[in-house]
Protein backbone atom coordinates (compact mmCIF):
# COMPACT_ATOMS: atom_id res chain seq x y z
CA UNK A 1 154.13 -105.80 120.80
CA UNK A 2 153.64 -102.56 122.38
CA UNK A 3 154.52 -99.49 120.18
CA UNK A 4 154.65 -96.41 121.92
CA UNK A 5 155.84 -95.14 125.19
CA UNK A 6 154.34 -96.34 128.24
CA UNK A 7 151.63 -94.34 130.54
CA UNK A 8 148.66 -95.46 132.71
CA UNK A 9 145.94 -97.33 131.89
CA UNK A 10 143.72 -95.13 134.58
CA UNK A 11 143.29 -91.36 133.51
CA UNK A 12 146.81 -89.44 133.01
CA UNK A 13 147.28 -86.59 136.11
CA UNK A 14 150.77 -85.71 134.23
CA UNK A 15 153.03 -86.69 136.78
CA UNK A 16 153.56 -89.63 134.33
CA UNK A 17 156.67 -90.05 131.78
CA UNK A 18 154.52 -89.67 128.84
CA UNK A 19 152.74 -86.77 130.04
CA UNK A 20 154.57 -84.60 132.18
CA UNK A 21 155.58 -82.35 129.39
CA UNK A 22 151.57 -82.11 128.13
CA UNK A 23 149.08 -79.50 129.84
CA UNK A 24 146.45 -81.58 130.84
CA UNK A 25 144.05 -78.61 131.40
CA UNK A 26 144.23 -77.51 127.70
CA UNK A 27 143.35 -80.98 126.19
CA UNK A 28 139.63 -80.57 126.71
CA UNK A 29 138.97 -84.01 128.14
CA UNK A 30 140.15 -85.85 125.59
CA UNK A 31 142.30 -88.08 128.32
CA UNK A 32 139.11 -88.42 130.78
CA UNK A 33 136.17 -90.88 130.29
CA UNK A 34 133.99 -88.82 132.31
CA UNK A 35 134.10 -86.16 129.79
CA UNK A 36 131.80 -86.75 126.84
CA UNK A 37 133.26 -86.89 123.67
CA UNK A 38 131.44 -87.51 120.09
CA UNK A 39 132.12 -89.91 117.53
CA UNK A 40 132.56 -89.05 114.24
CA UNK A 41 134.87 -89.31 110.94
CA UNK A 42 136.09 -85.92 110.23
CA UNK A 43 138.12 -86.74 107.44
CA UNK A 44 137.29 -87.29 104.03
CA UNK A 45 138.34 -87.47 100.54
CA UNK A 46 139.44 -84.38 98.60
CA UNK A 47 138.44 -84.38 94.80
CA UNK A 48 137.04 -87.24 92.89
CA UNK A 49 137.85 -90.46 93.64
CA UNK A 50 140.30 -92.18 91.13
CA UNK A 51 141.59 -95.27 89.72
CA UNK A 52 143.93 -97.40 92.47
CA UNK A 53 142.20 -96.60 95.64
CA UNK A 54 138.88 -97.03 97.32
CA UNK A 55 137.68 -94.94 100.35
CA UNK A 56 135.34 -96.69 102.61
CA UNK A 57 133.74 -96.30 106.24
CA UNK A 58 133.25 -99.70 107.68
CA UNK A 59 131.99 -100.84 111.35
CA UNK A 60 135.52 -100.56 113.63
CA UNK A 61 134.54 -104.52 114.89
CA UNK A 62 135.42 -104.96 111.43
CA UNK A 63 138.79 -103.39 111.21
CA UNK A 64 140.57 -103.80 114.66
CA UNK A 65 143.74 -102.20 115.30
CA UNK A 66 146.81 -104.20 114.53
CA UNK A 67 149.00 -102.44 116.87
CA UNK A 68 148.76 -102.85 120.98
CA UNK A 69 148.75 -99.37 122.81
CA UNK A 70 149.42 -97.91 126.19
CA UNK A 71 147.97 -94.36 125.32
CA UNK A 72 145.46 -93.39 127.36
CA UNK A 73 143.64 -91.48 124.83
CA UNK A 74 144.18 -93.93 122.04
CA UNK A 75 142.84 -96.45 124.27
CA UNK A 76 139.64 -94.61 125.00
CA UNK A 77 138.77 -93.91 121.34
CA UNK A 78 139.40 -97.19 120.36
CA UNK A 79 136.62 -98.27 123.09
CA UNK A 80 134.06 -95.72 122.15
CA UNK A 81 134.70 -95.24 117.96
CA UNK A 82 132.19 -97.33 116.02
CA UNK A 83 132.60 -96.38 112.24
CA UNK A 84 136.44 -96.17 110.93
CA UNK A 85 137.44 -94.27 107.71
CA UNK A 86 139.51 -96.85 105.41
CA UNK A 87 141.58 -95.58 102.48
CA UNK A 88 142.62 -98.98 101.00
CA UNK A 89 144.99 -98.98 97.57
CA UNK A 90 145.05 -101.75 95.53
CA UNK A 91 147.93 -104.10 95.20
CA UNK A 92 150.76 -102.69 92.52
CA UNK A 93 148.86 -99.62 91.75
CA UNK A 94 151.43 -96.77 90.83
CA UNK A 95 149.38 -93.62 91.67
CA UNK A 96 151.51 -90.62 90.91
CA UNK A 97 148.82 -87.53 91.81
CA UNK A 98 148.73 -87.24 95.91
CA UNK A 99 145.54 -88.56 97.48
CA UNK A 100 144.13 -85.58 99.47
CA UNK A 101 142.22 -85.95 102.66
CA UNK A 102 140.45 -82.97 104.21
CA UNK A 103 139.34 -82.98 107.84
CA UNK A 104 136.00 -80.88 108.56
CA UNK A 105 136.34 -80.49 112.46
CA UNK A 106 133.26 -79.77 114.42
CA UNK A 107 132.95 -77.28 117.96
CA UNK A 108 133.15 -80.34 120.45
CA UNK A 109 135.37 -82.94 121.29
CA UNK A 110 135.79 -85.80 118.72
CA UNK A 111 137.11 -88.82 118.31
CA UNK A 112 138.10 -90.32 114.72
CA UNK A 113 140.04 -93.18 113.30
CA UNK A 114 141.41 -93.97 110.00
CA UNK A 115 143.01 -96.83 108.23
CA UNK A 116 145.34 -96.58 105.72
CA UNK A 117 146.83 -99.76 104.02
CA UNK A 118 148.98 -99.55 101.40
CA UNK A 119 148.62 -102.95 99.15
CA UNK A 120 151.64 -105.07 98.25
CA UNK A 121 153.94 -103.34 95.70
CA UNK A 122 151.98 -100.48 95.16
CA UNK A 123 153.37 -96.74 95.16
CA UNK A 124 151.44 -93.48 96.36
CA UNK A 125 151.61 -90.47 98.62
CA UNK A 126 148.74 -89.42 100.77
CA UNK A 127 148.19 -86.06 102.70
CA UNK A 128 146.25 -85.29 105.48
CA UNK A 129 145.29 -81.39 106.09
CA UNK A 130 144.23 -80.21 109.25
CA UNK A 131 142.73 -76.88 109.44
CA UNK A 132 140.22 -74.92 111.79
CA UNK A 133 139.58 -74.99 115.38
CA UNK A 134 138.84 -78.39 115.80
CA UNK A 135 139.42 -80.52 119.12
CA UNK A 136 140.44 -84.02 117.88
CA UNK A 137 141.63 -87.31 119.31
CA UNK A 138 142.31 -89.36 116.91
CA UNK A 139 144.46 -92.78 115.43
CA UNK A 140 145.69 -93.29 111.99
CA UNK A 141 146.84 -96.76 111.46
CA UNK A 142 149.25 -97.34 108.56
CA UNK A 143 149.58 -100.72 106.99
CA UNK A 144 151.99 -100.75 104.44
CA UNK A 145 152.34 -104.18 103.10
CA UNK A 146 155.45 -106.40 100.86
CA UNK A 147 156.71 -104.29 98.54
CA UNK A 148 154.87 -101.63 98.96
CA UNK A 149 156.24 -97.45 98.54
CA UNK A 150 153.96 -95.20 101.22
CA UNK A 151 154.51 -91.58 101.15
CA UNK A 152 152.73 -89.82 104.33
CA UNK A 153 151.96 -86.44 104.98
CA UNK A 154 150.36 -84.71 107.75
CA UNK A 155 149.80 -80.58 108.07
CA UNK A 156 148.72 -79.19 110.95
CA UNK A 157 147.39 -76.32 109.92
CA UNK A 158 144.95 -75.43 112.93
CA UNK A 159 143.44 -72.35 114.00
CA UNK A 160 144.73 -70.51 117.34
CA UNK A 161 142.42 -72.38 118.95
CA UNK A 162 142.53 -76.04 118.28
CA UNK A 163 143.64 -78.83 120.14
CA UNK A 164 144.46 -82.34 118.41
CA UNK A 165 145.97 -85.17 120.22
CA UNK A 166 147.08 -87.75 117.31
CA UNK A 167 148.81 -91.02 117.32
CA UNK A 168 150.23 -91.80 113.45
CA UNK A 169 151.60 -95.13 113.83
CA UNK A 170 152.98 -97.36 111.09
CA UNK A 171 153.24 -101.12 110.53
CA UNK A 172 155.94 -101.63 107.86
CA UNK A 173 156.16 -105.03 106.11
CA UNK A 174 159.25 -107.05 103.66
CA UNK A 175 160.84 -105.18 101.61
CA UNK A 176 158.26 -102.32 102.14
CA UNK A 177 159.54 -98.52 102.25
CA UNK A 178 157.74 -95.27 104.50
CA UNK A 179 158.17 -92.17 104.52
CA UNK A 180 156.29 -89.29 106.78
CA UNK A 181 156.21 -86.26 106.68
CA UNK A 182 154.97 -84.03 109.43
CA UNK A 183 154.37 -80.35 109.33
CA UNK A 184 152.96 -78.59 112.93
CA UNK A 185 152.27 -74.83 112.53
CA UNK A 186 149.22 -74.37 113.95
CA UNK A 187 147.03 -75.08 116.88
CA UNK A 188 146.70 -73.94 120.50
CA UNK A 189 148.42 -77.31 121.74
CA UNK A 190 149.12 -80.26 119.34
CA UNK A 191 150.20 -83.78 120.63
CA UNK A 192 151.45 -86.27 117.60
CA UNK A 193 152.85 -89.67 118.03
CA UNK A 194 154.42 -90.76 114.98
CA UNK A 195 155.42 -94.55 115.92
CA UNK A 196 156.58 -97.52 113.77
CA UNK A 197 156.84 -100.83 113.91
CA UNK A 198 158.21 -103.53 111.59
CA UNK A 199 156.71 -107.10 110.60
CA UNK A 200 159.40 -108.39 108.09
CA UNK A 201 162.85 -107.73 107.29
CA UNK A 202 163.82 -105.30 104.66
CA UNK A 203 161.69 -102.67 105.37
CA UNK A 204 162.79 -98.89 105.59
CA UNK A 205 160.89 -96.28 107.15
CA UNK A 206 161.93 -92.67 107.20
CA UNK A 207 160.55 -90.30 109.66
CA UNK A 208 161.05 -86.58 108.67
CA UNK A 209 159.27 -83.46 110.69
CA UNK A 210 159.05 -79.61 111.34
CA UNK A 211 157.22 -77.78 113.39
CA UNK A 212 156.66 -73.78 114.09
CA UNK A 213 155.60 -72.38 118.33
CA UNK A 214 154.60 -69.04 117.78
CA UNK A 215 153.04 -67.03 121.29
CA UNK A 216 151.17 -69.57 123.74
CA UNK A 217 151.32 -72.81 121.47
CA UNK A 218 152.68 -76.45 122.69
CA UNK A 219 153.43 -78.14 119.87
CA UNK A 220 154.55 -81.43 121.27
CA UNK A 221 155.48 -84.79 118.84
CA UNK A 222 156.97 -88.20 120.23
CA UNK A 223 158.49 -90.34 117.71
CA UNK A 224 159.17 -93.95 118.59
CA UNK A 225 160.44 -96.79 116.10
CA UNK A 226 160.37 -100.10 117.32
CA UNK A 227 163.22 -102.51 115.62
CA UNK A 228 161.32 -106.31 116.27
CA UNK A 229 163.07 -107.57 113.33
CA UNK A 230 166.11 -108.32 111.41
CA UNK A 231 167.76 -106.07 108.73
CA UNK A 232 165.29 -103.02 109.25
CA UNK A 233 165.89 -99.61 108.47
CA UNK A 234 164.90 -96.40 109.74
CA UNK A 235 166.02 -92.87 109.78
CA UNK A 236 164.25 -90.20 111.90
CA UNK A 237 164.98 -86.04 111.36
CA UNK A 238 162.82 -83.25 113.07
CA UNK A 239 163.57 -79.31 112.86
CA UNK A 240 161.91 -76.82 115.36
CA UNK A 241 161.45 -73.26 115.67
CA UNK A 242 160.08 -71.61 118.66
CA UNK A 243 159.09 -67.71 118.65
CA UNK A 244 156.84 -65.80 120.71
CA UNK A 245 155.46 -65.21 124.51
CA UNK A 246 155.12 -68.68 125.68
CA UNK A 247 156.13 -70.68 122.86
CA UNK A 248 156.67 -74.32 123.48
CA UNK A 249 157.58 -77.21 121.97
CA UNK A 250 158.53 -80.78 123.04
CA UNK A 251 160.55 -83.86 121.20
CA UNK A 252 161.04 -87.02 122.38
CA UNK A 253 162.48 -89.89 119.86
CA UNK A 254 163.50 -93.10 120.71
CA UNK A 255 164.74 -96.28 119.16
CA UNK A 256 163.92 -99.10 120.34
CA UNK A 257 166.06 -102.29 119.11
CA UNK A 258 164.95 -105.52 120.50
CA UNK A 259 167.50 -108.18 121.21
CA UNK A 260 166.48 -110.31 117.72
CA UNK A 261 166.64 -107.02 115.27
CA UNK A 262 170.13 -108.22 114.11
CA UNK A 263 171.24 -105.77 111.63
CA UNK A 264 169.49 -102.99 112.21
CA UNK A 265 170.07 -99.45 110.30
CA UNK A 266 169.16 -96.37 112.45
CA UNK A 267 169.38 -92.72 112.31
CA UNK A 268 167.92 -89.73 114.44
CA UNK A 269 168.41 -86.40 114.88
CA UNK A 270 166.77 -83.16 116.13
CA UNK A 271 167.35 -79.42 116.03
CA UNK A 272 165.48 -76.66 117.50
CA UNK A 273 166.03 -72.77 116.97
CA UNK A 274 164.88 -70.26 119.66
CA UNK A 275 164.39 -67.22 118.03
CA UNK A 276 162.87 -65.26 121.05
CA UNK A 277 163.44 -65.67 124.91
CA UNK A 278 159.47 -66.68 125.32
């Protein structure tokens, strides 16, 4: 099941649909194999570890996607990563303090993924804070399985001259409820794809962003739900703001209800306010 929007498999030029919006020149490589890029985990646990959760880095042969792809740069990472960061909490654990997770960008290029599963019926909220002048291509896989209550959170709170091209993609199972929250108001250019996809029926996801352009910054986020199965749920709400010389921003969301998703529940809606003439 593929769950984001379609683009080569060869090295994106940006006269295709999913990048034609994107400046190719400012990503640094990320999107070309013959431009080197390290491997490395650049996030990590904020604070002590507690009670509910274990944080882990395991071999990536170990802990394969579950979700197919048609990103370029998702695609390469996946082929080149060797260690993933897993954030694994335990079935029914209620954890009411956030989990924290820090990323400590280097100079270079990077590539890093994370897994985050969410065990059946438990309850928790995790944030992820971006800061520096990091360039990062990265996946974070969400698993949230039966029963479970996931809280995401995601700040982008780069330096002036970052660049991090991200794919956030969710796998929601029965009865299971997500909820991200994305914040972009920093960075030189920032790429997210917040995608979801659904493996049982009853499952809710909720898909809330906002994002800031100040002068010269392409803030960019495509949002994609994919509706596979019956009685699903899913609302989706972004909020822009552009300001500034050369302030830019991009939003794409679609909905994607596949001829089987009988009784599906979906919402979206985006606003943007242009407080300059850039």
């Amino acid at each position: 099941m593929s769950s984001v929007l379609p683009t080569n498999y060869l090295t994106p030029t940006g006269r295709e649909e999913a990048w034609r919006f994107t400046p190719l020149k400012r990503i640094a490589g990320l999107h070309d194999p013959a431009v080197s890029v390290i491997d490395r985990i650049s996030i990590e646990l904020f604070g002590s570890a507690r009670a509910g959760f274990n944080i882990s880095t395991v071999k990536a042969s170990d802990i394969p996607a579950k979700s197919t792809t048609t990103d370029a740069i998702v695609q390469r990472l996946r082929s080149e990563v060797t260690e993933v960061l897993h954030l694994k909490i335990d079935n029914e654990a209620v954890i009411n303090e956030p989990i924290l997770l820090k990323r400590s960008a280097g100079n270079s290029g990077e590539f890093s993924r994370t897994v985050i599963t969410a065990g059946a019926h438990s309850k928790a909220s995790v944030i992820v804070e971006n800061t520096g002048d990091g360039i990062i291509g990265e996946e974070i896989e969400i698993r949230v399985e039966a029963g479970a209550n996931l809280t995401f959170i995601t700040l982008q709170e780069w330096g002036p001259k970052a660049v991090h091209m991200g794919r956030h993609h969710a796998i929601i199972g029965r009865d299971a409820n997500f909820k991200s929250i994305t914040v972009t108001i920093g960075g030189s250019l920032v790429r997210l794809l917040p995608t979801v996809e659904y493996s049982d029926q009853g499952s809710s996801a909720e898909l809330w962003g906002v994002y800031f352009a100040t002068d010269g910054q392409h803030l960019e986020h495509r949002v994609f739900v994919d509706h596979g199965i019956p009685r699903a749920k899913s609302r989706v709400n972004y909020k822009g703001v552009l300001a500034g010389d050369g302030a830019r921003t991009v939003w794409i969301g679609d909905v994607f209800i596949r001829q089987n998703a009988e009784g599906t529940d979906t919402y979206e809606l985006n606003k943007n306010l242009l407080l300059s003439d850039g």
